[in-house]
Protein backbone atom coordinates (compact mmCIF):
# COMPACT_ATOMS: atom_id res chain seq x y z
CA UNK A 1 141.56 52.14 1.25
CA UNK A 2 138.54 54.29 1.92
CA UNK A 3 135.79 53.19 4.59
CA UNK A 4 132.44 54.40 5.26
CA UNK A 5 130.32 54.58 8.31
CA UNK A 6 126.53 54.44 7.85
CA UNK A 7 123.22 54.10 9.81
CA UNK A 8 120.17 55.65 11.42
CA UNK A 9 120.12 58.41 13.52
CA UNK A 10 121.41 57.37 16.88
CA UNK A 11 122.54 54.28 15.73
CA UNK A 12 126.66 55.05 17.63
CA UNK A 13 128.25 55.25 14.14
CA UNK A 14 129.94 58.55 14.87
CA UNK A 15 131.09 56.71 18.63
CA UNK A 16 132.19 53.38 16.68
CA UNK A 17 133.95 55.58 13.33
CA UNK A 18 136.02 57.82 15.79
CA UNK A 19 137.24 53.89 17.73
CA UNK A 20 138.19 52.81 14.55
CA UNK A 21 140.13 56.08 13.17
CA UNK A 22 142.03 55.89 17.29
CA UNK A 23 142.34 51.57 16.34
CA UNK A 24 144.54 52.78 13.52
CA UNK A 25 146.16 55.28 14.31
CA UNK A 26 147.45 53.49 17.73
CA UNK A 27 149.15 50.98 14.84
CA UNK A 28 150.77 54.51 14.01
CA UNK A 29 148.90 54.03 10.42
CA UNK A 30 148.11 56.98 8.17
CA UNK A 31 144.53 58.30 8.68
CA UNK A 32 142.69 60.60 6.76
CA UNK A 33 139.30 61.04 8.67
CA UNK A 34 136.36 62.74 7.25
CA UNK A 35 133.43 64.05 8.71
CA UNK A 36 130.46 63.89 6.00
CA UNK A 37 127.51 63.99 8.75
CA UNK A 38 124.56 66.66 8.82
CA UNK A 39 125.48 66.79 12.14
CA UNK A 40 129.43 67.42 12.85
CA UNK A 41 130.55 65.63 15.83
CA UNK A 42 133.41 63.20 14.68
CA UNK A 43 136.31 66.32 15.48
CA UNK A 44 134.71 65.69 19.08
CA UNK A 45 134.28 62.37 19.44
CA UNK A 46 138.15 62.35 18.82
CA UNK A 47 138.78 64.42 21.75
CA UNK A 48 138.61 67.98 20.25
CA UNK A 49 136.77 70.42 22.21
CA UNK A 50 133.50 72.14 21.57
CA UNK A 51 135.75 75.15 20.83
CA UNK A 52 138.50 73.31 18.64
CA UNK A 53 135.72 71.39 16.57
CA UNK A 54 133.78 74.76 15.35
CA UNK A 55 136.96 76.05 14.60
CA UNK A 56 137.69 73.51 11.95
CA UNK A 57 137.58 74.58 8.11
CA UNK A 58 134.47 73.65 6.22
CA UNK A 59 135.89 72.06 3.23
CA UNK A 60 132.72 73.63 1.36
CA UNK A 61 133.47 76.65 2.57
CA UNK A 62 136.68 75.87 0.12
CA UNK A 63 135.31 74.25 -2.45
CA UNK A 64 136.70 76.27 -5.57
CA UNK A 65 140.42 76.66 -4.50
CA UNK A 66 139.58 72.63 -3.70
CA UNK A 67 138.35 72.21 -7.67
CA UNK A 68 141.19 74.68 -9.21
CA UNK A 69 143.94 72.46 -7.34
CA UNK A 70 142.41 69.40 -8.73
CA UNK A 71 141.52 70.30 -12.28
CA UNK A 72 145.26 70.81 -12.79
CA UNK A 73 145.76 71.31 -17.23
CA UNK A 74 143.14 68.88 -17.64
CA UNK A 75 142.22 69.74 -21.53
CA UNK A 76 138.19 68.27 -20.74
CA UNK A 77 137.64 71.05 -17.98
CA UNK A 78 137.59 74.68 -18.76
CA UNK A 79 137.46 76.22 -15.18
CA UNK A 80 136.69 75.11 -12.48
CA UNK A 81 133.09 76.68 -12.12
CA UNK A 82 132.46 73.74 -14.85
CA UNK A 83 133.81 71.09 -12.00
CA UNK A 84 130.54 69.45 -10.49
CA UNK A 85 131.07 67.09 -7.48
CA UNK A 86 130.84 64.10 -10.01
CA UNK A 87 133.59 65.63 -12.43
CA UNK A 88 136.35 62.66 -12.34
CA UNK A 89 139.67 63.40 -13.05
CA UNK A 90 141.57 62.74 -16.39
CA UNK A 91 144.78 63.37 -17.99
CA UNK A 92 146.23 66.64 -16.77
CA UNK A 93 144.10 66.60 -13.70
CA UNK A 94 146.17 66.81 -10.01
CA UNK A 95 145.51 63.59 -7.92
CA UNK A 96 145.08 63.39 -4.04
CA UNK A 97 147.37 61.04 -2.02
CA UNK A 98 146.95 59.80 1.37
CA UNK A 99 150.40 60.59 2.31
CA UNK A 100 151.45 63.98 1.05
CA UNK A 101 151.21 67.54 1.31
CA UNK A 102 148.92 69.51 -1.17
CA UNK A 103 146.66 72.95 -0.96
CA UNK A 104 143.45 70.57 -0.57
CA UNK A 105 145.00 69.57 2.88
CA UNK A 106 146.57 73.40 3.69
CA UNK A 107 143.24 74.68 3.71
CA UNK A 108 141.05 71.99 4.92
CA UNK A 109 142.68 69.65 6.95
CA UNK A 110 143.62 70.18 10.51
CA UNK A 111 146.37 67.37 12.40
CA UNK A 112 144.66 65.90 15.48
CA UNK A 113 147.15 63.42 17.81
CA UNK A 114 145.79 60.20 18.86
CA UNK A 115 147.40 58.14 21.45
CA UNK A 116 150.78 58.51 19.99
CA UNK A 117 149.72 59.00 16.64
CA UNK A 118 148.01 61.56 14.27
CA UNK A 119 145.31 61.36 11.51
CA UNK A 120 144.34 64.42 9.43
CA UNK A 121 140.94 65.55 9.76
CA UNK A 122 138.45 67.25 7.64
CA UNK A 123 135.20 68.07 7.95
CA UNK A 124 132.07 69.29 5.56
CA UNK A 125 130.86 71.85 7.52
CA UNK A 126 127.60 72.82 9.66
CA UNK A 127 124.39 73.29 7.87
CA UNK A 128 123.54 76.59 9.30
CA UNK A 129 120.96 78.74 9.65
CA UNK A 130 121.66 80.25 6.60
CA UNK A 131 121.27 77.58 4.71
CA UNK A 132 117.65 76.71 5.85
CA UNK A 133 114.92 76.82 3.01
CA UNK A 134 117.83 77.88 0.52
CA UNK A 135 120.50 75.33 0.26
CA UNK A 136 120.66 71.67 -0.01
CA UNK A 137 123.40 69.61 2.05
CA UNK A 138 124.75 67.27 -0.59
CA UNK A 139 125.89 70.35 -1.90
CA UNK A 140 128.57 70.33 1.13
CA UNK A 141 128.90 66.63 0.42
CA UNK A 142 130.21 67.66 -3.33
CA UNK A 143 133.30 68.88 -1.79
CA UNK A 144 134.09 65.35 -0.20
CA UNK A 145 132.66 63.61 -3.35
CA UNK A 146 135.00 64.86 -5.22
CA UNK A 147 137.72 64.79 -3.35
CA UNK A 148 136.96 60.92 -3.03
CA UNK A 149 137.04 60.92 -6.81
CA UNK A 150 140.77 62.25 -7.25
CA UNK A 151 142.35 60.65 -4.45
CA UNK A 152 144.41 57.56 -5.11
CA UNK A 153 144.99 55.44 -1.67
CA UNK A 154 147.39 52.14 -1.28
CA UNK A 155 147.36 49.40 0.95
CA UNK A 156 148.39 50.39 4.62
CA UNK A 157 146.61 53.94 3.64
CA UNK A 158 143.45 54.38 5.31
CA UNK A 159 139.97 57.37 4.54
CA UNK A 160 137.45 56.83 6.96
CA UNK A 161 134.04 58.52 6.40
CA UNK A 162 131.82 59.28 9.06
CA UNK A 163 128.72 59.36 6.45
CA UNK A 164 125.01 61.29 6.81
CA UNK A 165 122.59 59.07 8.56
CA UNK A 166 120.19 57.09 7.02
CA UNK A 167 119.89 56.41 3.36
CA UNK A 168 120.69 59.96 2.07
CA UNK A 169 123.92 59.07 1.00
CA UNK A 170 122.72 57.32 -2.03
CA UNK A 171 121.66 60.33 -3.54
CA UNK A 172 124.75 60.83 -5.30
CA UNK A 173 126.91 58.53 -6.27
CA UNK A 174 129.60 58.92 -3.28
CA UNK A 175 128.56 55.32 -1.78
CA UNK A 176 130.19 53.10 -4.82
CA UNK A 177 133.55 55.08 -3.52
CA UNK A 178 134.45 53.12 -0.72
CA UNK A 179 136.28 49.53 -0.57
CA UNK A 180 134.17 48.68 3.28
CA UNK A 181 130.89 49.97 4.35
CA UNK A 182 130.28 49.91 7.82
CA UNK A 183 126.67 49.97 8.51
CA UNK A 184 125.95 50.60 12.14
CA UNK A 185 123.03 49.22 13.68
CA UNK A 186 121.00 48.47 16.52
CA UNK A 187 119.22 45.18 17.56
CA UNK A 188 115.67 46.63 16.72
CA UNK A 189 113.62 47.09 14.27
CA UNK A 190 114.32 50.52 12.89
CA UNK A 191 118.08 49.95 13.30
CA UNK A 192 117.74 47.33 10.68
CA UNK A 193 115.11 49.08 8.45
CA UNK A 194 118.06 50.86 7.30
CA UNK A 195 120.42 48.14 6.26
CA UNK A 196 118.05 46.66 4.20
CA UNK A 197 117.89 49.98 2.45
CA UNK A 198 121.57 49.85 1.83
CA UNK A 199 121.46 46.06 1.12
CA UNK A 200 119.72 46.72 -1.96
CA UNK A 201 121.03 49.82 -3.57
CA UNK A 202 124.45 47.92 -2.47
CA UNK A 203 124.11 44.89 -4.24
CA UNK A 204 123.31 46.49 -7.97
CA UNK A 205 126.70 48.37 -7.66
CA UNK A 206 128.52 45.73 -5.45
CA UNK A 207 129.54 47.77 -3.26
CA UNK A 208 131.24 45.54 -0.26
CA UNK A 209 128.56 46.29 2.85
CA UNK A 210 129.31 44.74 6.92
CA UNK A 211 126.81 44.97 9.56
CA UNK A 212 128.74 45.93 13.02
CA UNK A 213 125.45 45.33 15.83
CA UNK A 214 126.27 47.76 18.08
CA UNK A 215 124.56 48.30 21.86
CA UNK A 216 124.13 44.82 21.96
CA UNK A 217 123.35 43.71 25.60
CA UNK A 218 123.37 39.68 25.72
CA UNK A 219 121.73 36.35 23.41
CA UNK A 220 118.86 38.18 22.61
CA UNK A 221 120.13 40.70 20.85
CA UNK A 222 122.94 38.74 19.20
CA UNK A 223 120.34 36.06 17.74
CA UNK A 224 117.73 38.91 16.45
CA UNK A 225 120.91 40.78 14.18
CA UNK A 226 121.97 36.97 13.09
CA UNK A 227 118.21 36.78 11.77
CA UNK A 228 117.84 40.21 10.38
CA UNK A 229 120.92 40.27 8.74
CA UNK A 230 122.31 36.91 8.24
CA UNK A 231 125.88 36.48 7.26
CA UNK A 232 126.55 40.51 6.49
CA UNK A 233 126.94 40.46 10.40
CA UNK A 234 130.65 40.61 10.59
CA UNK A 235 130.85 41.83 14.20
CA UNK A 236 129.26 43.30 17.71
CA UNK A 237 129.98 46.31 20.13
CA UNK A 238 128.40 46.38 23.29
CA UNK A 239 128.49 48.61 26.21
CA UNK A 240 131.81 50.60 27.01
CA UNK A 241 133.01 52.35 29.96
CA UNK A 242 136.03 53.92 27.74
CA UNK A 243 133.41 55.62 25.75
CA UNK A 244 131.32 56.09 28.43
CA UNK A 245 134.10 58.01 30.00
CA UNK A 246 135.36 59.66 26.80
CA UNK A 247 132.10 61.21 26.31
CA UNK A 248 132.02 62.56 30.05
CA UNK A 249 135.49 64.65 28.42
CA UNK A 250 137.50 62.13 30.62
CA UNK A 251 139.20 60.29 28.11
CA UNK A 252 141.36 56.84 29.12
CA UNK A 253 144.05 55.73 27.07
CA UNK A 254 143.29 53.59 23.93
CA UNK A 255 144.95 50.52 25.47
CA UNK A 256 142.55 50.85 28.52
CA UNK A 257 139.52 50.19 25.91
CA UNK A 258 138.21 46.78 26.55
CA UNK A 259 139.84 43.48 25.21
CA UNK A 260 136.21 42.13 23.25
CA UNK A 261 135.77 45.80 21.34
CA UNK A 262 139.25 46.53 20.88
CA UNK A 263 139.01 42.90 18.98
CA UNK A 264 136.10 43.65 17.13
CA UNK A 265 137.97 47.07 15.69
CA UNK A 266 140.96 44.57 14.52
CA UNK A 267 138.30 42.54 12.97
CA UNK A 268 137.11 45.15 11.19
CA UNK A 269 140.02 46.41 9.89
CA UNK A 270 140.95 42.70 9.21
CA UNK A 271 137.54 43.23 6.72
CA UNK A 272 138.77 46.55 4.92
CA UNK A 273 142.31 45.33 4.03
CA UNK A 274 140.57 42.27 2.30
CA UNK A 275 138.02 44.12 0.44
CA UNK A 276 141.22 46.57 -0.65
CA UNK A 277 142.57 43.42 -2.01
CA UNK A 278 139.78 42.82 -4.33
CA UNK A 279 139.31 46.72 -5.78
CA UNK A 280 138.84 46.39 -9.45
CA UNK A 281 140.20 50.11 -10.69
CA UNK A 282 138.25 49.58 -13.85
CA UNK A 283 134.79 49.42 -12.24
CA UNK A 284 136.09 52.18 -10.05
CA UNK A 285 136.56 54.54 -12.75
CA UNK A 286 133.51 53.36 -14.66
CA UNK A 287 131.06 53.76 -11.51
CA UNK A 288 132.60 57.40 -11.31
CA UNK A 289 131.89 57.86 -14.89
CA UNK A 290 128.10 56.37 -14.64
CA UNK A 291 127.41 59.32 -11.77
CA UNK A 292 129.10 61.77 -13.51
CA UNK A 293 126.85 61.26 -16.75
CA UNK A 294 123.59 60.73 -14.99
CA UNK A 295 124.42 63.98 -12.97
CA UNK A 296 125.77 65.99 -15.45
CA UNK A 297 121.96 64.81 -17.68
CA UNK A 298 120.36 65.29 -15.32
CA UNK A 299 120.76 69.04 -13.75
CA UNK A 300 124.60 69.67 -13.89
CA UNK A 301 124.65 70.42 -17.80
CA UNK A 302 121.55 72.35 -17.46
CA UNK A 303 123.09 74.53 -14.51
CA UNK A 304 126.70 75.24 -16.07
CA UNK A 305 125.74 76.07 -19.03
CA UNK A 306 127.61 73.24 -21.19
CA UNK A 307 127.97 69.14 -22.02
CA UNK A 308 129.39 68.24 -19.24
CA UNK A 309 129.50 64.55 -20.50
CA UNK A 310 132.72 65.88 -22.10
CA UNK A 311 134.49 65.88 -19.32
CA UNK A 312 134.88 62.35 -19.04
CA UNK A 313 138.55 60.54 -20.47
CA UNK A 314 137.70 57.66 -22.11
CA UNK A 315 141.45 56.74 -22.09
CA UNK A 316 141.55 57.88 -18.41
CA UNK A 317 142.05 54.86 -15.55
CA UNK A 318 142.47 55.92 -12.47
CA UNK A 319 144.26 52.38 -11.29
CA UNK A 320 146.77 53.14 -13.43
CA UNK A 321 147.40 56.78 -12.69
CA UNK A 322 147.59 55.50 -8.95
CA UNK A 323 150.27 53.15 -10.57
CA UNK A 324 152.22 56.03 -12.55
CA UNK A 325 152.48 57.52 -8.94
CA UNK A 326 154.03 54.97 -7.10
């Protein structure tokens, strides 16, 4: 299933996306964690060093090996310089599995041991000083978006996203690819500015949304998320002394995290298997096909140089390629 952390600037998503990759990967369940932030601190925040975490391959930095491997003998695509970050895959193209190995995962995705276990991480890459004035950073987003697109996950199987902050990831169509959003936010007023933001582009694609109130500090706080946000309030993280420490490079052991947050990460992922449960492959594909279209009219046919409406497989499901693969 494929999870995605969201909220403002500040908000502790990166903090409470990094507890949940360690919550599952403790369980000694496959992880695939991705790191889709402006700013890149989620290799950190699971106890890589400064050093280690700049190290890390920009999957952008990859991105056409990353669309060759996945374009496979698909008759629809011609090269991949045609492949936009909304191209989905159709008969012929090479699908993505949790579990495996592949080239995508050679080049971009580096093993990092948790507590006994050990998720693969990948990250977007930095937006440099190069790219100031010149570049735009969904452009380093494609390379997860469409990565997202070919990658067919089971139960048991778990993608967590540490997403951009703020509302920025709606401006593609990488936020209908997720089973659970977490949205991360504070008990004030700008930390639930942006939830209602998501609540609306949310519900016209029903996408499954969760708030998780985090630095919550006593009543107070609880009672002003329960009136913000109502019954989307599915849990609440309040101060730590495990993350406290962690972020002083003094890590404790998971199991030393304490008993009310370590519940509210099974309650979470309690959330995400039950909103796996309900994935409709259908609308899956045909939300993937909707971005690709308005993408492709809108500046991607322009830029390539050819209809790239015609890349969609009308015959194409990718439930039951998922199926052909078990």
């Amino acid at each position: 299933m494929k999870i995605a952390f969201v909220g403002k600037g500040g908000s502790g998503k990166t903090t409470l996306s990094s507890l949940f990759v360690r919550h599952l990967a403790a369980a000694r369940l496959p992880v695939i964690a991705v790191d889709a932030d402006i700013n890149q601190h989620l290799g950190v925040a699971l106890g890589l060093d400064e050093r280690e975490a700049a190290a890390l391959p920009a999957m952008g930095a990859h991105l056409p090996q990353i669309k060759e491997y996945l374009r496979g003998t698909n008759p629809r695509i011609t090269s991949a310089d045609a492949m936009i970050k909304t191209t989905p895959p159709g008969r012929g193209s090479r699908l993505l599995r949790v579990v495996e190995a592949n080239p995508v995962y050679d080049l971009c995705a580096r093993p990092v041991p948790l507590d006994g276990g050990l998720v693969r991480l990948l990250v977007t890459g930095p937006f440099n000083e190069a790219d100031l004035g010149v570049a735009c950073y969904h452009s380093k987003v494609g390379a997860v978006e469409i990565c997202l697109n070919h990658l067919v996950d089971g139960p048991g199987e778990y993608v967590v996203v540490d997403m951009t902050a703020g509302s920025d990831s709606f401006a593609s169509g990488m936020f209908t690819r997720f089973d659970m959003t977490f949205l991360v936010a504070e008990p004030t007023r700008k930390g639930v500015a942006v939830y209602r933001q998501y609540q609306e582009y949310a519900r016209d694609f029903d996408v499954a949304l969760r708030v998780i109130g985090n630095k919550v500090q006593g009543p107070d706080d609880l009672a002003f998320l329960r009136a913000e946000v109502g019954d989307d309030l599915l849990v609440t993280v309040g101060h730590s002394d495990w993350v406290r420490s962690a972020e002083k490079g003094c890590p404790l052991r998971f199991d030393a995290l304490e008993e009310p947050n370590a519940r509210a990460l099974a309650t979470m992922q309690e959330a995400a298997d039950a909103a796996y449960e309900h994935r409709d492959w259908d609308r899956y594909t045909r939300q993937m096909v909707h971005f690709h279209v308005k993408n492709a009219q809108s500046w991607g046919s322009a830029r390539v140089g050819t209809d790239l409406t015609g890349q969609v497989d009308p015959d194409f499901c990718l439930g039951e390629a998922a199926a052909a693969l078990t």
